[in-house]
N, C-alpha and C. Protein backbone atom coordinates (compact mmCIF):
# COMPACT_ATOMS: atom_id res chain seq x y z
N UNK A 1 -6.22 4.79 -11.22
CA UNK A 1 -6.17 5.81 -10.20
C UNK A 1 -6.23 7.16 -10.90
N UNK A 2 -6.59 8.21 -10.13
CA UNK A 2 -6.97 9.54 -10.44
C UNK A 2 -6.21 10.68 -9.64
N UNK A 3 -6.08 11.60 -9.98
CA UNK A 3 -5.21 12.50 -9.21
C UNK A 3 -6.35 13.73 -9.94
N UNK A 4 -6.97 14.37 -8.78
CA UNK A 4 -7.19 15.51 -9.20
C UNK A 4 -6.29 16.89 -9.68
N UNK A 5 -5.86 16.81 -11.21
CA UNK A 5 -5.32 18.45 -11.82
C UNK A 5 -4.34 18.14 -11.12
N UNK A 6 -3.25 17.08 -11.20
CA UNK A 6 -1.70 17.30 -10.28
C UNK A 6 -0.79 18.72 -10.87
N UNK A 7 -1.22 19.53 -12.09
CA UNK A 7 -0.25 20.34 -12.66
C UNK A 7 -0.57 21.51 -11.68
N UNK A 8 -1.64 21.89 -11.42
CA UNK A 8 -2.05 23.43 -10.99
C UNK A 8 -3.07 22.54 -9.90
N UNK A 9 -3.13 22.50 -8.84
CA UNK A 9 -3.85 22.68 -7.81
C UNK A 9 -4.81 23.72 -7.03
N UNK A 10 -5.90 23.46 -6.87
CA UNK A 10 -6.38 24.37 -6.95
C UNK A 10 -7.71 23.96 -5.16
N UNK A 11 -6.86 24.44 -4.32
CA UNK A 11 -7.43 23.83 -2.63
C UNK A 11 -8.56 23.98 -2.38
N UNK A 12 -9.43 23.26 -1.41
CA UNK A 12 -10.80 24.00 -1.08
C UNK A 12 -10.80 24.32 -0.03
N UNK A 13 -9.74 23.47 0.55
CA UNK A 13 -9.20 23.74 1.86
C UNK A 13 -8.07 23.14 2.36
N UNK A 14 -7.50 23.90 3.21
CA UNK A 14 -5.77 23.75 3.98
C UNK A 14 -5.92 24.41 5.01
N UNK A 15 -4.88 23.47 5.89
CA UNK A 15 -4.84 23.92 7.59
C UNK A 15 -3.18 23.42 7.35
N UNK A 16 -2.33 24.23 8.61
CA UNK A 16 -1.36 23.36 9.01
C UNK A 16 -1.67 22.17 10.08
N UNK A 17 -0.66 21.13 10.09
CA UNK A 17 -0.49 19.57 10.87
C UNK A 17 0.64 19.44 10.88
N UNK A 18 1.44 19.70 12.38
CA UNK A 18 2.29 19.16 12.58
C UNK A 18 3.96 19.75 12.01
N UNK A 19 3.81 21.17 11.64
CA UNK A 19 4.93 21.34 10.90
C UNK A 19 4.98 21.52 9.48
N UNK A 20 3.64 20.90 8.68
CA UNK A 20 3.21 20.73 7.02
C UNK A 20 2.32 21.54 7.17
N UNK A 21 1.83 21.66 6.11
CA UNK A 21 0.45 22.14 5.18
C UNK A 21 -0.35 20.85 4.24
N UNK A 22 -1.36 20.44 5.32
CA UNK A 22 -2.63 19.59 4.48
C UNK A 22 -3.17 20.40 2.99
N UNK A 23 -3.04 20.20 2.27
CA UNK A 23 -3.73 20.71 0.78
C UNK A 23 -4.90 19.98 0.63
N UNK A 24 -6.14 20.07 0.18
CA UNK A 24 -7.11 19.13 -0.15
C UNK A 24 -7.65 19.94 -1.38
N UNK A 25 -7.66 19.16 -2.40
CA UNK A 25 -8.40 19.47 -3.88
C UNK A 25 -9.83 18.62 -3.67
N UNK A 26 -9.96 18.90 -4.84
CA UNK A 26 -11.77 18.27 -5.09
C UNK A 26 -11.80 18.32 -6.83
N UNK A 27 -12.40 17.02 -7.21
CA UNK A 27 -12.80 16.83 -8.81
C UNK A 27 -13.43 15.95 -8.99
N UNK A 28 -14.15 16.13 -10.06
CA UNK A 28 -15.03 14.67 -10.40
C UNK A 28 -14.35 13.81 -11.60
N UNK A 29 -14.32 12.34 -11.01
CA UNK A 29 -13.26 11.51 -12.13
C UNK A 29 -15.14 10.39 -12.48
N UNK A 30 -14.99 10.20 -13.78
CA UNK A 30 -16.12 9.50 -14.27
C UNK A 30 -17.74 9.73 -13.29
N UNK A 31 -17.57 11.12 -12.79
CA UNK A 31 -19.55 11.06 -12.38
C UNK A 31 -19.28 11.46 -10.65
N UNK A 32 -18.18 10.97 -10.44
CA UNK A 32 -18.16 10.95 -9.16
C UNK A 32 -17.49 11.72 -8.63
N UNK A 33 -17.29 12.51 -7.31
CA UNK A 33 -16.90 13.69 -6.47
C UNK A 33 -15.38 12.49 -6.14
N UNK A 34 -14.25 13.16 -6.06
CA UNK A 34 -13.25 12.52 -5.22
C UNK A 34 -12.51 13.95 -4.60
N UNK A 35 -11.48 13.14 -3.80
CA UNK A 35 -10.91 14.37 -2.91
C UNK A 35 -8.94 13.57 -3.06
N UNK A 36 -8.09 14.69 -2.98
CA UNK A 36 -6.59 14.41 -2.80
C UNK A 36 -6.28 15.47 -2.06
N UNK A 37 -5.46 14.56 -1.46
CA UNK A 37 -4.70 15.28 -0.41
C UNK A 37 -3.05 15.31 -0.95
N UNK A 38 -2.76 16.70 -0.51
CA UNK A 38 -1.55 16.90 -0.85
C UNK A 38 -0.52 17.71 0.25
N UNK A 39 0.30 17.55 0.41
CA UNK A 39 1.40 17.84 1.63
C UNK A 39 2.35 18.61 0.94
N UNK A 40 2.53 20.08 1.78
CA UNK A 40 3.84 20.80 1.66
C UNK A 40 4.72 20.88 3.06
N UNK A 41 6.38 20.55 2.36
CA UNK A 41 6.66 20.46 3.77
C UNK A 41 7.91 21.66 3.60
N UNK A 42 9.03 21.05 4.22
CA UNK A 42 9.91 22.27 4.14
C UNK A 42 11.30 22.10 2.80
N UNK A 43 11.09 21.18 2.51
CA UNK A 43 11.94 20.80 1.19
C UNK A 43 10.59 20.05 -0.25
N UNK A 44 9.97 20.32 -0.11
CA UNK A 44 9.12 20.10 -1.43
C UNK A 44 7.63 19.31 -0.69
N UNK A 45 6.54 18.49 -1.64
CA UNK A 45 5.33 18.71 -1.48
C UNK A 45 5.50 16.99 -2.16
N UNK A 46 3.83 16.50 -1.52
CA UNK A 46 4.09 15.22 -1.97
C UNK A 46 2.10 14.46 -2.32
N UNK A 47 1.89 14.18 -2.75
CA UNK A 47 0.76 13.64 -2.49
C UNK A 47 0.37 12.69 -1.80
N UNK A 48 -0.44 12.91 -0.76
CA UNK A 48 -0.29 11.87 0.48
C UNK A 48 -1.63 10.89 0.32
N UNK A 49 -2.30 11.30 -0.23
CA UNK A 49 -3.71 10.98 -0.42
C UNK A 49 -3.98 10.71 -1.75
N UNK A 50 -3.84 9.72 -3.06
CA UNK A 50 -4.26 10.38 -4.43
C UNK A 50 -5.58 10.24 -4.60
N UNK A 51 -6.57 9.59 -3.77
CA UNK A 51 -8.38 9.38 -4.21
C UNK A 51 -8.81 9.66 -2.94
N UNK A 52 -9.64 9.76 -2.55
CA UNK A 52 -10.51 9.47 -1.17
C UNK A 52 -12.14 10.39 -1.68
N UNK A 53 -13.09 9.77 -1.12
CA UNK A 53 -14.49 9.78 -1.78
C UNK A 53 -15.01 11.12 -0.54
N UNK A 54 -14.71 11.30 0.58
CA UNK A 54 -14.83 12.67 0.98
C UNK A 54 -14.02 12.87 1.49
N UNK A 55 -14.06 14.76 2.09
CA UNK A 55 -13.33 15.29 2.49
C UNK A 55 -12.64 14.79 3.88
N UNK A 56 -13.47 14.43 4.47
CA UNK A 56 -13.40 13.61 6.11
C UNK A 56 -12.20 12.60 5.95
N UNK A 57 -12.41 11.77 4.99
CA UNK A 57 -11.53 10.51 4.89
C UNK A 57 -10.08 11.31 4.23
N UNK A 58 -10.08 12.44 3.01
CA UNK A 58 -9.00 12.31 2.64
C UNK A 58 -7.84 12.88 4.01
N UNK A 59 -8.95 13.85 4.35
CA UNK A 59 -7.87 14.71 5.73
C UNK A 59 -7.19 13.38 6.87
N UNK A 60 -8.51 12.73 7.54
CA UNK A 60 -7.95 11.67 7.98
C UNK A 60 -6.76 10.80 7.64
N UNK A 61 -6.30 10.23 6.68
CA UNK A 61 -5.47 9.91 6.15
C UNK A 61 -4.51 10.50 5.77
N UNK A 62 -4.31 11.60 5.52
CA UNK A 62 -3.58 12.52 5.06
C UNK A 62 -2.76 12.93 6.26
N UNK A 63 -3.52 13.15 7.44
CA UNK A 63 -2.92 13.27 8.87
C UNK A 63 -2.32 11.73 9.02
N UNK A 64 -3.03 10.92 8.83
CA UNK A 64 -1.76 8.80 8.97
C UNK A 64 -0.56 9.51 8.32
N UNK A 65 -0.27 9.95 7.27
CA UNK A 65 1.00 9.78 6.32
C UNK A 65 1.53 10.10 7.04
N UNK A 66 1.37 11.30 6.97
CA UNK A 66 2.01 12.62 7.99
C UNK A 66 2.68 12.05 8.76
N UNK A 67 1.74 11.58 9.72
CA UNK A 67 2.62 10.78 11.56
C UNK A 67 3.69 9.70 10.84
N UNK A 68 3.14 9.15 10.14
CA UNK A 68 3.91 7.60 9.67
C UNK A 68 5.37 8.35 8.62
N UNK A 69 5.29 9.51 7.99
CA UNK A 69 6.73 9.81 6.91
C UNK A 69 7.02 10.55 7.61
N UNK A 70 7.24 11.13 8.78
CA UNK A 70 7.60 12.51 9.36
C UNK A 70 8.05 11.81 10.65
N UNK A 71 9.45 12.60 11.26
CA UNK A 71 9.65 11.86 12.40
C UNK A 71 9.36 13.19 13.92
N UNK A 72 8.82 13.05 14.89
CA UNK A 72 8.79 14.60 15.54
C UNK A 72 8.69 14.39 17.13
């Protein structure tokens, strides 16, 4: 597994969901484009997503965690 740059993040894009902040990075691991999604909430930040092959899928999923670790 791959985590795009977990030290310094660096977004291409973020929206709020729900109370959080969606983070989405972008990097290429061996040739290929991947995407992570990362979550800030109100006591610290988590990676909700660590691979997804586009942007579409990582957000998608990234919004599952969300509903599924968050109670509202």
């Amino acid at each position: 597994m791959h985590i795009a740059d977990p030290d310094y993040i660096n977004p291409v894009f973020a929206f709020p969901y729900r109370g959080v902040t969606i983070q989405i990075t972008s990097d290429t691991h061996l040739g290929t484009k991947i995407y992570t999604a990362w979550v800030d909430y109100a006591t610290g930040s988590a990676v909700a997503v660590p691979k997804a092959y586009s942007r579409n899928e990582a957000i998608t999923r990234a919004k599952r965690w969300v509903t599924k670790k968050f109670t509202f």
